[in-house]
Protein backbone atom coordinates (compact mmCIF):
# COMPACT_ATOMS: atom_id res chain seq x y z
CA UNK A 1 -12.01 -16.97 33.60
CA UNK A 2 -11.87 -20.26 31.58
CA UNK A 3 -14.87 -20.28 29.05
CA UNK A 4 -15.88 -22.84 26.16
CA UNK A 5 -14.50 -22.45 22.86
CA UNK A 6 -16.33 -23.03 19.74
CA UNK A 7 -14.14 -23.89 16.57
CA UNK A 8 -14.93 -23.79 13.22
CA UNK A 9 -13.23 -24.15 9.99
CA UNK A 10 -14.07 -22.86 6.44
CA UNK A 11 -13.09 -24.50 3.69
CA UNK A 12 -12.00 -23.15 0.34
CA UNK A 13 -14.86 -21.69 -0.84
CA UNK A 14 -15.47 -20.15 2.24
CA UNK A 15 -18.83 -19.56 4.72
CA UNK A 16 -21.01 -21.26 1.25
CA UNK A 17 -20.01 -24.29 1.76
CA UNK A 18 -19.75 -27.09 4.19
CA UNK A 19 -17.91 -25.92 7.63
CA UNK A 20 -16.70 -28.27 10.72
CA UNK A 21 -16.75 -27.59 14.18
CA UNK A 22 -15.89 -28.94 17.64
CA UNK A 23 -16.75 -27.02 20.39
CA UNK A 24 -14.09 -27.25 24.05
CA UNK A 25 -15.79 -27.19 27.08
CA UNK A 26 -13.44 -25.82 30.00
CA UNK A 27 -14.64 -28.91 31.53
CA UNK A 28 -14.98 -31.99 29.51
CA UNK A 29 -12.40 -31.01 26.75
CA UNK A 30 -13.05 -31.79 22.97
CA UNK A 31 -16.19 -32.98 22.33
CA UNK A 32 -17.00 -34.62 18.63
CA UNK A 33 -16.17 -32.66 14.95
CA UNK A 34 -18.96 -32.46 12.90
CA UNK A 35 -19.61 -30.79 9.32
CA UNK A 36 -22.68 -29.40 8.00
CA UNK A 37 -24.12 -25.60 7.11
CA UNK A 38 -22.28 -22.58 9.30
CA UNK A 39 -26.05 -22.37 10.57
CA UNK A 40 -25.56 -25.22 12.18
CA UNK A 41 -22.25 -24.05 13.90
CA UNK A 42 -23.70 -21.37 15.17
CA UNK A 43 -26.21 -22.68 17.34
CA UNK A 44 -23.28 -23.31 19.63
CA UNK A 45 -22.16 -19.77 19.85
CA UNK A 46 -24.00 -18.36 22.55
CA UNK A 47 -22.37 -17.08 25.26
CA UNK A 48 -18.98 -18.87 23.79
CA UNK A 49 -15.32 -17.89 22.41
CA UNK A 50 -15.60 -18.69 18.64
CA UNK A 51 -12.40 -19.35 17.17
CA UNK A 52 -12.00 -19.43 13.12
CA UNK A 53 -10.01 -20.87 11.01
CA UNK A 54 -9.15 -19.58 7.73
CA UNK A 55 -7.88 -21.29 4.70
CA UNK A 56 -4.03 -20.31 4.08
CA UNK A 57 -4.34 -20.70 0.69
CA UNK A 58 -5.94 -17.58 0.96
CA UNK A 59 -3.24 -15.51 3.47
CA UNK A 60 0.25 -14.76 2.72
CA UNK A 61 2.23 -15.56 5.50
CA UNK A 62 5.73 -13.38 5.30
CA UNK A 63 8.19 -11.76 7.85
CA UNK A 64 10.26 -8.46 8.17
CA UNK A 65 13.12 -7.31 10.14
CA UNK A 66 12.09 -4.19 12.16
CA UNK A 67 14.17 -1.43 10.89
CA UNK A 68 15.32 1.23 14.16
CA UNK A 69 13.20 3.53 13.48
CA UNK A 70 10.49 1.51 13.98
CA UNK A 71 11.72 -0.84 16.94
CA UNK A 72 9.91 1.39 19.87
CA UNK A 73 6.31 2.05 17.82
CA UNK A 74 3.38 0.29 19.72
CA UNK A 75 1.46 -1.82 17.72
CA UNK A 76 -1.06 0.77 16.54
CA UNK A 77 1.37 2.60 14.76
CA UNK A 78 2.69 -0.74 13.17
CA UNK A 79 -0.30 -1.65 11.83
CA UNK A 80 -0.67 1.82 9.82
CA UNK A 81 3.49 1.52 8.54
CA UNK A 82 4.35 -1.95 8.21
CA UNK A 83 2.35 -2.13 4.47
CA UNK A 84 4.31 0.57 3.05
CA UNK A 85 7.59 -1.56 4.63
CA UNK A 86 6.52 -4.18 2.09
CA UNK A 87 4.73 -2.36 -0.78
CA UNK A 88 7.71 -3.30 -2.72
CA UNK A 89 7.29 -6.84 -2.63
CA UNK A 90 3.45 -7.19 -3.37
CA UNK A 91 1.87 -7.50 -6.66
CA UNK A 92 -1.49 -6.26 -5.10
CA UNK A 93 -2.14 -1.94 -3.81
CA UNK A 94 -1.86 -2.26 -0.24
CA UNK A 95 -4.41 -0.29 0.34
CA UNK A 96 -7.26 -3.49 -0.65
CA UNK A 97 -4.71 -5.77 1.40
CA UNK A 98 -5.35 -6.19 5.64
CA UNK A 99 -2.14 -6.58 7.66
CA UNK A 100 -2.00 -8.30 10.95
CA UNK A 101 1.11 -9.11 13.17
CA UNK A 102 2.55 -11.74 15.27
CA UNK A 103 4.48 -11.63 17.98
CA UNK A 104 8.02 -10.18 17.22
CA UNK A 105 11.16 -12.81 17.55
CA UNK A 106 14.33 -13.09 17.99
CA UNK A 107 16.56 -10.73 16.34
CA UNK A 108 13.21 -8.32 16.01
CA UNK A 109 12.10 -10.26 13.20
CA UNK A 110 8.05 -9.60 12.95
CA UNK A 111 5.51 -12.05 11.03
CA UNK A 112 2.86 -10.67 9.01
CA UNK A 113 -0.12 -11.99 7.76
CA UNK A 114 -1.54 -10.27 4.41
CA UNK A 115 -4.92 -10.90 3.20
CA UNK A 116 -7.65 -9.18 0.98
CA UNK A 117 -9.71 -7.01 2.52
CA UNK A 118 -12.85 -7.59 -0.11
CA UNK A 119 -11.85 -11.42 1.54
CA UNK A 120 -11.71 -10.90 4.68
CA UNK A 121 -14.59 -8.93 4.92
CA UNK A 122 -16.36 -11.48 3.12
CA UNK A 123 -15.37 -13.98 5.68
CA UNK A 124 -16.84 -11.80 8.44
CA UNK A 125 -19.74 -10.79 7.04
CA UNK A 126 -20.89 -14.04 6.90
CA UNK A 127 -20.89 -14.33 10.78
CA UNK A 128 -22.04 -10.99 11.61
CA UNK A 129 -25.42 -11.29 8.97
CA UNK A 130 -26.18 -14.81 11.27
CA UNK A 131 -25.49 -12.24 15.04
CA UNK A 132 -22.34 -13.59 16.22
CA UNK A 133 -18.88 -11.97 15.89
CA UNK A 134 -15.91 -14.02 15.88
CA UNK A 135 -13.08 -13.53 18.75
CA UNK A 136 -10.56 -14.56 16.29
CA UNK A 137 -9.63 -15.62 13.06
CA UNK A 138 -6.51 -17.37 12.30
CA UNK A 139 -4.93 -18.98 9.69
CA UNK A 140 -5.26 -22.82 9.67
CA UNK A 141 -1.47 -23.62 8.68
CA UNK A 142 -0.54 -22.10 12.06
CA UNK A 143 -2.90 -24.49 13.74
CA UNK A 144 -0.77 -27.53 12.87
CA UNK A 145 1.24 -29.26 15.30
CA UNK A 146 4.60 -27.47 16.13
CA UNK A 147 7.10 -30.01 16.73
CA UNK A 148 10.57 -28.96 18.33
CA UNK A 149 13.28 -31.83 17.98
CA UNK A 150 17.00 -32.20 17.59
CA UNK A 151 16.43 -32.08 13.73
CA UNK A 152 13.81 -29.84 11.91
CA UNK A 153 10.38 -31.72 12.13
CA UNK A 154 7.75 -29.59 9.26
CA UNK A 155 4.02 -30.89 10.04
CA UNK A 156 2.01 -32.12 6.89
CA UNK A 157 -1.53 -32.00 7.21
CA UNK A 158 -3.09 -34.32 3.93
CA UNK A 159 -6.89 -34.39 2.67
CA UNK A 160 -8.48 -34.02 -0.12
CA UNK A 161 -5.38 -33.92 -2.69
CA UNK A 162 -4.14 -31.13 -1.05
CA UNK A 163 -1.03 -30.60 1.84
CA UNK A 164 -0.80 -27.68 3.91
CA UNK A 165 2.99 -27.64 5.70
CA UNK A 166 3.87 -25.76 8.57
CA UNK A 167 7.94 -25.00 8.52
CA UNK A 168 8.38 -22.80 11.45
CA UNK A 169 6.26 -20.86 14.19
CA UNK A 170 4.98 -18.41 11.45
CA UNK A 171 5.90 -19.98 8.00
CA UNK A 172 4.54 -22.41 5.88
CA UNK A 173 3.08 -23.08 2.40
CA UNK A 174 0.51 -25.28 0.42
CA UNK A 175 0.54 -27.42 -2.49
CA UNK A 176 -1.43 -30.16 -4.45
CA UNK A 177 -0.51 -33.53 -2.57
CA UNK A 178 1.19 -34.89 -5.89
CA UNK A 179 3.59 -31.86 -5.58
CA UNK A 180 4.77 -31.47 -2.35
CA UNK A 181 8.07 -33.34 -2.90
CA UNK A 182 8.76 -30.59 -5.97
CA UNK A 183 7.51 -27.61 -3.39
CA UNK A 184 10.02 -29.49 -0.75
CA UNK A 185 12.69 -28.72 -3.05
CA UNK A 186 11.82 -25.64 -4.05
CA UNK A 187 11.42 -24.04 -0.79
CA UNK A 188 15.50 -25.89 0.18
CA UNK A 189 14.09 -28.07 2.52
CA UNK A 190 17.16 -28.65 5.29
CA UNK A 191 18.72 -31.98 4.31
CA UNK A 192 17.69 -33.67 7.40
CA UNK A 193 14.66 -32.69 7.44
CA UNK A 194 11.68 -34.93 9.07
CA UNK A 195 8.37 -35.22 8.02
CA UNK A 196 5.73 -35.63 10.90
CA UNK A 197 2.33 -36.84 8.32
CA UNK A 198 -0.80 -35.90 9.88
CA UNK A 199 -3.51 -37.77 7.17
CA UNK A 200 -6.96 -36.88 6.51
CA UNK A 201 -8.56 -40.05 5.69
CA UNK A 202 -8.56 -41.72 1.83
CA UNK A 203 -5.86 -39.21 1.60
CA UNK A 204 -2.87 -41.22 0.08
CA UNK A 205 0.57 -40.57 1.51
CA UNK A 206 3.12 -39.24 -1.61
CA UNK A 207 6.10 -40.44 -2.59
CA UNK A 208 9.21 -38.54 -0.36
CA UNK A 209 12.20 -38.98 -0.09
CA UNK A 210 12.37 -37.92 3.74
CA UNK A 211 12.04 -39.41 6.78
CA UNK A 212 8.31 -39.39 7.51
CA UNK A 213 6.49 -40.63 10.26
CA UNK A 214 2.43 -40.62 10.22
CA UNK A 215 -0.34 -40.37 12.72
CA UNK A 216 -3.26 -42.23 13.11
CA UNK A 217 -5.88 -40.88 9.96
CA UNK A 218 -9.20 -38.86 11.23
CA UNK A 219 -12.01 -38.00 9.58
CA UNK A 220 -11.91 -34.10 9.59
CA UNK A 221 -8.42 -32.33 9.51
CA UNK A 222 -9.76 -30.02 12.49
CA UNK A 223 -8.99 -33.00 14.76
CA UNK A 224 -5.75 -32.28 14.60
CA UNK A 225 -5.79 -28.34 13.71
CA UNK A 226 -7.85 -27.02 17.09
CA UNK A 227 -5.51 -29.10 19.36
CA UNK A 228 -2.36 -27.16 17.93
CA UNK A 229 -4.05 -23.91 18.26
CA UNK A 230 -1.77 -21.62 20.48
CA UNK A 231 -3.52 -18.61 21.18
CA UNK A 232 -0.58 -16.92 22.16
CA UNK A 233 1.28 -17.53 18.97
CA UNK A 234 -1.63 -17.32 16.66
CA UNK A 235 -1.50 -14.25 14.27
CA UNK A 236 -5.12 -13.14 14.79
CA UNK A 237 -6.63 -11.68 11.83
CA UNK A 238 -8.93 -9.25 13.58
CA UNK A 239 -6.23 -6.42 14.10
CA UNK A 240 -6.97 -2.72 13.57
CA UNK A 241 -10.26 -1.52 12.21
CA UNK A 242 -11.14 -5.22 12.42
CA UNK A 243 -10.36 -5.66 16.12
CA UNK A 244 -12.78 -7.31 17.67
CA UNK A 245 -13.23 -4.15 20.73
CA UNK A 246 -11.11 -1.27 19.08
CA UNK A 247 -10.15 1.35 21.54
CA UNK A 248 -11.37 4.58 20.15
CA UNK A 249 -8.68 5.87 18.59
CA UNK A 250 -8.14 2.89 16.74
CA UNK A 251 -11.82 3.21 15.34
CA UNK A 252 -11.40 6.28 14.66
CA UNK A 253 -7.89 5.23 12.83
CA UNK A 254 -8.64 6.52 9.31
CA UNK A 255 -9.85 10.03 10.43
CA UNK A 256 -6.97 10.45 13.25
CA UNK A 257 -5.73 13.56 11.89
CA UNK A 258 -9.26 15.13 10.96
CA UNK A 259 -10.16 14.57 14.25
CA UNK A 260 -7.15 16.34 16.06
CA UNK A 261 -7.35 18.68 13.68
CA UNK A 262 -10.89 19.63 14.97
CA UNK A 263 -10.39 19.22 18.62
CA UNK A 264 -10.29 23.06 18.66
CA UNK A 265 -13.64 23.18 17.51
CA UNK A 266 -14.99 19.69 19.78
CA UNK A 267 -13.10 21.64 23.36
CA UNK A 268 -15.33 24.50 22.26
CA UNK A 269 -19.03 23.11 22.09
CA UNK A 270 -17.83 20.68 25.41
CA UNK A 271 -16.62 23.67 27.73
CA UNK A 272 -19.99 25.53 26.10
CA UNK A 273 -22.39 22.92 27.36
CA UNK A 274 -20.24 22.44 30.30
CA UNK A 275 -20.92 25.90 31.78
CA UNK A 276 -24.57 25.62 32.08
CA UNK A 277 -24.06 22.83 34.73
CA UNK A 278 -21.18 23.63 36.48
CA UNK A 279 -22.46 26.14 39.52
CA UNK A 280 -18.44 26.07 41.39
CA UNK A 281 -17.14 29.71 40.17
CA UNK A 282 -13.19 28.61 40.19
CA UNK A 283 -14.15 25.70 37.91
CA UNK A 284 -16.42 28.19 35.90
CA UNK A 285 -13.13 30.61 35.61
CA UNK A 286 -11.08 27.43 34.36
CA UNK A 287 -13.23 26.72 31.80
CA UNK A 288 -13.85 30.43 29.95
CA UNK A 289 -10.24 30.23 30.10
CA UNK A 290 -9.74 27.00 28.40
CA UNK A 291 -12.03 27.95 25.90
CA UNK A 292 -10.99 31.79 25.04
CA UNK A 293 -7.58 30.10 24.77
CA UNK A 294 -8.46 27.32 22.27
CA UNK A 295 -11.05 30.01 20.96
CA UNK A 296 -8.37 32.69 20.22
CA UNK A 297 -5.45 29.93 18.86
CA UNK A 298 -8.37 28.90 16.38
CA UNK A 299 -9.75 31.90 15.31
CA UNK A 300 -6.56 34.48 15.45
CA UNK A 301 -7.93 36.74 13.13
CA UNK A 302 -10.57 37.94 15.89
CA UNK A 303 -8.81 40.60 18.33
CA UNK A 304 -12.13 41.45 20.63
CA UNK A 305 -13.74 38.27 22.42
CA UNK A 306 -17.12 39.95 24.38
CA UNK A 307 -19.49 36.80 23.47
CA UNK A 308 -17.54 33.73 23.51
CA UNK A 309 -20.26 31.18 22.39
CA UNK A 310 -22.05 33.43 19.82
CA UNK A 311 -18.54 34.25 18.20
CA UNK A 312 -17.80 31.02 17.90
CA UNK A 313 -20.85 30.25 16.33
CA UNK A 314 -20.23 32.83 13.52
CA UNK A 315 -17.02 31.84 13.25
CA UNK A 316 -18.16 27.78 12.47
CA UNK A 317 -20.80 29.04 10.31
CA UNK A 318 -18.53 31.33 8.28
CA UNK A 319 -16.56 28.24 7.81
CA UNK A 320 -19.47 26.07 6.21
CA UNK A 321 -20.63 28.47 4.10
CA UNK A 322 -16.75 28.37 2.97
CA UNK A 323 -16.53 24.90 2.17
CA UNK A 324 -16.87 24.54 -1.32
CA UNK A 325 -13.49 24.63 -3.55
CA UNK A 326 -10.81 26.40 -1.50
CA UNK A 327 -12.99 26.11 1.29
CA UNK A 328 -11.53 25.49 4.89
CA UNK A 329 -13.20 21.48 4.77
CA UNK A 330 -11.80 20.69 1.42
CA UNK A 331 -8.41 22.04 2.57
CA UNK A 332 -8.64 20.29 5.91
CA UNK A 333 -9.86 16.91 4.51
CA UNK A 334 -7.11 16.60 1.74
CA UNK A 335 -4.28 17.43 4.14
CA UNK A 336 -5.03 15.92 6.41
CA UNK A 337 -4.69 12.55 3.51
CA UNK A 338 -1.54 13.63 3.54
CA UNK A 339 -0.47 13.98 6.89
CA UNK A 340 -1.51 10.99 8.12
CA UNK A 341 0.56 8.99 5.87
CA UNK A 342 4.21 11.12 6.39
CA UNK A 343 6.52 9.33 9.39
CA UNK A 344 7.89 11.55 11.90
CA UNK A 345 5.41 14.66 11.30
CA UNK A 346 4.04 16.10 14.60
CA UNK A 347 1.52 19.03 13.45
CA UNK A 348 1.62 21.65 16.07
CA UNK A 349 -0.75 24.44 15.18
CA UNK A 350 -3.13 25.06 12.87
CA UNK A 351 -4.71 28.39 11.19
CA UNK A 352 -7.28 29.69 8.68
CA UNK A 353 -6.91 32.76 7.39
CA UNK A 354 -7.70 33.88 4.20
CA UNK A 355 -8.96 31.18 2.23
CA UNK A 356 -5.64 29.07 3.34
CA UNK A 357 -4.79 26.60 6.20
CA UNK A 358 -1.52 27.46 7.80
CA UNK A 359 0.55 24.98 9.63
CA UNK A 360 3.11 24.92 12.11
CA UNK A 361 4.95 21.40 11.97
CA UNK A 362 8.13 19.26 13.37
CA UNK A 363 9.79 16.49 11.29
CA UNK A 364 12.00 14.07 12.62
CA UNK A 365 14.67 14.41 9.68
CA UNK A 366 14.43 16.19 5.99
CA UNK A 367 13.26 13.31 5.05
CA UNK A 368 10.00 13.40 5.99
CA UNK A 369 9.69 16.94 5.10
CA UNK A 370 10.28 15.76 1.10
CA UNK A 371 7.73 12.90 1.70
CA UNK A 372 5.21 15.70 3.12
CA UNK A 373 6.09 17.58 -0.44
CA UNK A 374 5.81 14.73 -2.51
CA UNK A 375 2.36 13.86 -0.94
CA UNK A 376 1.15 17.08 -1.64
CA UNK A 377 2.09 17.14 -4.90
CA UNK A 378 0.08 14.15 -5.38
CA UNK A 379 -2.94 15.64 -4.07
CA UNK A 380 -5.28 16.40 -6.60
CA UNK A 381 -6.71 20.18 -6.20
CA UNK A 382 -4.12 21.23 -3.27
CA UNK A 383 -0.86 22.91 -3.52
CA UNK A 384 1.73 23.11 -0.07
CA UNK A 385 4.16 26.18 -0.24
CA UNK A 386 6.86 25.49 2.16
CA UNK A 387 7.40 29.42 4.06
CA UNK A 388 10.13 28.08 6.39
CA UNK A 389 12.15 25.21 6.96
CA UNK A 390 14.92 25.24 10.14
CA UNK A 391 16.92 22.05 11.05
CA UNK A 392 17.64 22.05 14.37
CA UNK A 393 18.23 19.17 17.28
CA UNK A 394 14.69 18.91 17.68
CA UNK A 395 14.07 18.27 14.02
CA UNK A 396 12.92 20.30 11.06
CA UNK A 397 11.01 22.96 12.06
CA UNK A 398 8.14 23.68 9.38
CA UNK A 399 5.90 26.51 8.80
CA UNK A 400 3.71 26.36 5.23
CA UNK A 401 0.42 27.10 3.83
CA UNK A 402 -1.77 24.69 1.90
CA UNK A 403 -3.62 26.49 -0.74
CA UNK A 404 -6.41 25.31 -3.29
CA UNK A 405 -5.06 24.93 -7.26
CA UNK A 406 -6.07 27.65 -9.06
């Protein structure tokens, strides 16, 4: 279904400042850009899309090629390995950066859009604190023009002193008006390059030695930004834990393994509370099965099951009352760190017993099994002693137990 679409644009200082906005009705089209307090804005965002866009100044638009191993992963799985892909060429810890991807070219290249999370967050927060959510939030570089010609064509949007150039379908850069014909040199401009000006106005045009060909001057740069919006091509900041309606694992991304690792635990209380409404016998059978199974996998250490539910009880309890140092939630929660971040680790059963968790794992290649060692090692208060370790064509299999430091 076709509905309206309210844009708005922040400037540089962000949601503080003045913002414009248009708002497309599915009917009428554009109606006028105006510029005032996001307040204002907002009264237009009931019941309506509202598309943002963000300075670029403020975004680092890059690209990567896909290496195989990572060719088949759905986007979920990106999202969580692409950063450490391209630790090695940012100055900032990726963990205060957000990632969000494009739509992956030709020749499996994939753009990436990197931003601050203390930013972005910023950025939302304004919205939410005024009740509306955004749908999406895009850079504003990608909203220029994209112009496909015989010769490259790069789209120059000037105001204000500043130009913001898109080069391709995810590239671009910014740069103070009087230096754009350095930054055109810099960047090795093709030599027939056009220029295709798009002028804010009493923005003056800069000296360039290109061909350059300019439209008519507005009076707000959004004019001309919201009318090359391509929502298909648009890298949409609000990706992962920012999504705008995350599935639930993907809310749930930075406790995945925690909560796997406790399924066990999660079947048990269900099938419990299950039981007491459930009056068909066979189903009733299924059920005590299902959970004597997960019951006796969890708990291996008990040999006599006679009351299911109270056992289990004990058996959680015993496990709170050990969760201090060396305790079975420390030991779960710091693995579990570590597990999450290691490629090609499938954890296949889980055991406490004695103060220590023991695991039963797959890796794709040795590889991973050193990265699993060399995360544990950097785990402050755990230790991982590796009992077994047998290559085979299924992969490494693992067995070890994770221990507190003494």
């Amino acid at each position: 279904m076709i509905t309206d679409t309210l844009f708005i644009r922040l400037g540089h200082a962000g949601p503080s400042e003045s913002v414009s906005w248009c708002l497309r009705q599915a009917g009428t089209g554009y109606g006028h850009v105006q510029q005032g307090a996001l307040e204002d804005a907002l009264l237009l965002a009931r019941s309506r899309r509202v598309v943002v866009l963000l300075p670029s100044t403020d975004i680092n638009l890059t690209s990567m090629e896909l290496p195989p191993q990572l060719l088949s992963m759905p986007q979920a799985k990106l999202l969580q390995a692409i950063p450490y892909q391209l630790e090695d060429k940012l100055a900032e810890d990726v963990d205060s950066l957000h990632f969000a991807l494009g739509r992956r070219g030709t020749g499996n290249r994939l753009p990436v859009a990197i931003v601050a999370r203390e930013k972005l967050q910023g950025w939302l927060a304004a919205f939410r604190e005024r009740g509306v959510t955004p749908d999406a939030m895009v850079p504003d570089m990608l909203c220029l023009p994209l112009i496909r010609d015989t010769v490259p064509v790069w789209s120059v949007l000037l105001e204000d002193g500043h130009a913001t150039v898109r080069s391709d379908l995810h590239s671009g850069f910014s740069s103070e008006t009087e230096m754009l014909a350095d930054f055109l040199t810099l960047t090795e401009a093709p030599n027939n390059l056009r220029l295709q000006i798009y002028p804010v106005e009493h923005s003056e045009l800069p000296v360039l030695e290109r061909p350059v060909q300019t439209a008519a001057s507005v009076k707000s740069g959004l004019e001309y930004l919201m009318r090359g919006f391509d929502e298909q091509q648009a890298i949409n900041l609000l990706q992962g834990e920012y999504a705008l309606a995350p599935d639930y694992l993907t809310w749930f991304k930075p406790w995945r393994m925690t909560a796997a690792l406790l399924a066990s635990w999660l079947a048990l209380a269900t099938a419990t509370l299950a039981i007491e409404n459930l009056r068909q016998r066979h189903e009733l059978r299924q059920l005590e099965a299902t959970a004597e199974s997960a019951f006796r996998s969890t708990f291996p250490q008990v040999t006599t099951v006679i009351d299911l539910r109270g056992q289990a009880q004990q058996q959680l309890a015993s496990l709170k009352r050990t969760g201090g140092v060396g305790g079975f939630l420390p030991l779960l929660e710091g693995s579990s760190a570590v597990l999450a971040r290691v490629n090609g680790l499938q954890l296949q059963e889980l055991q406490f017993r004695e103060g220590s968790l023991r695991l039963a794992m797959v890796a794709s290649d040795t590889q991973a099994l050193d990265n699993l060692q060399q995360g544990f090692a950097q785990q402050p208060g755990l230790r991982l002693e590796v009992e077994s370790a047998n290559a085979s064509g299924q992969g490494v299999q693992i067995r070890a137990v994770v221990k507190a430091k003494s």
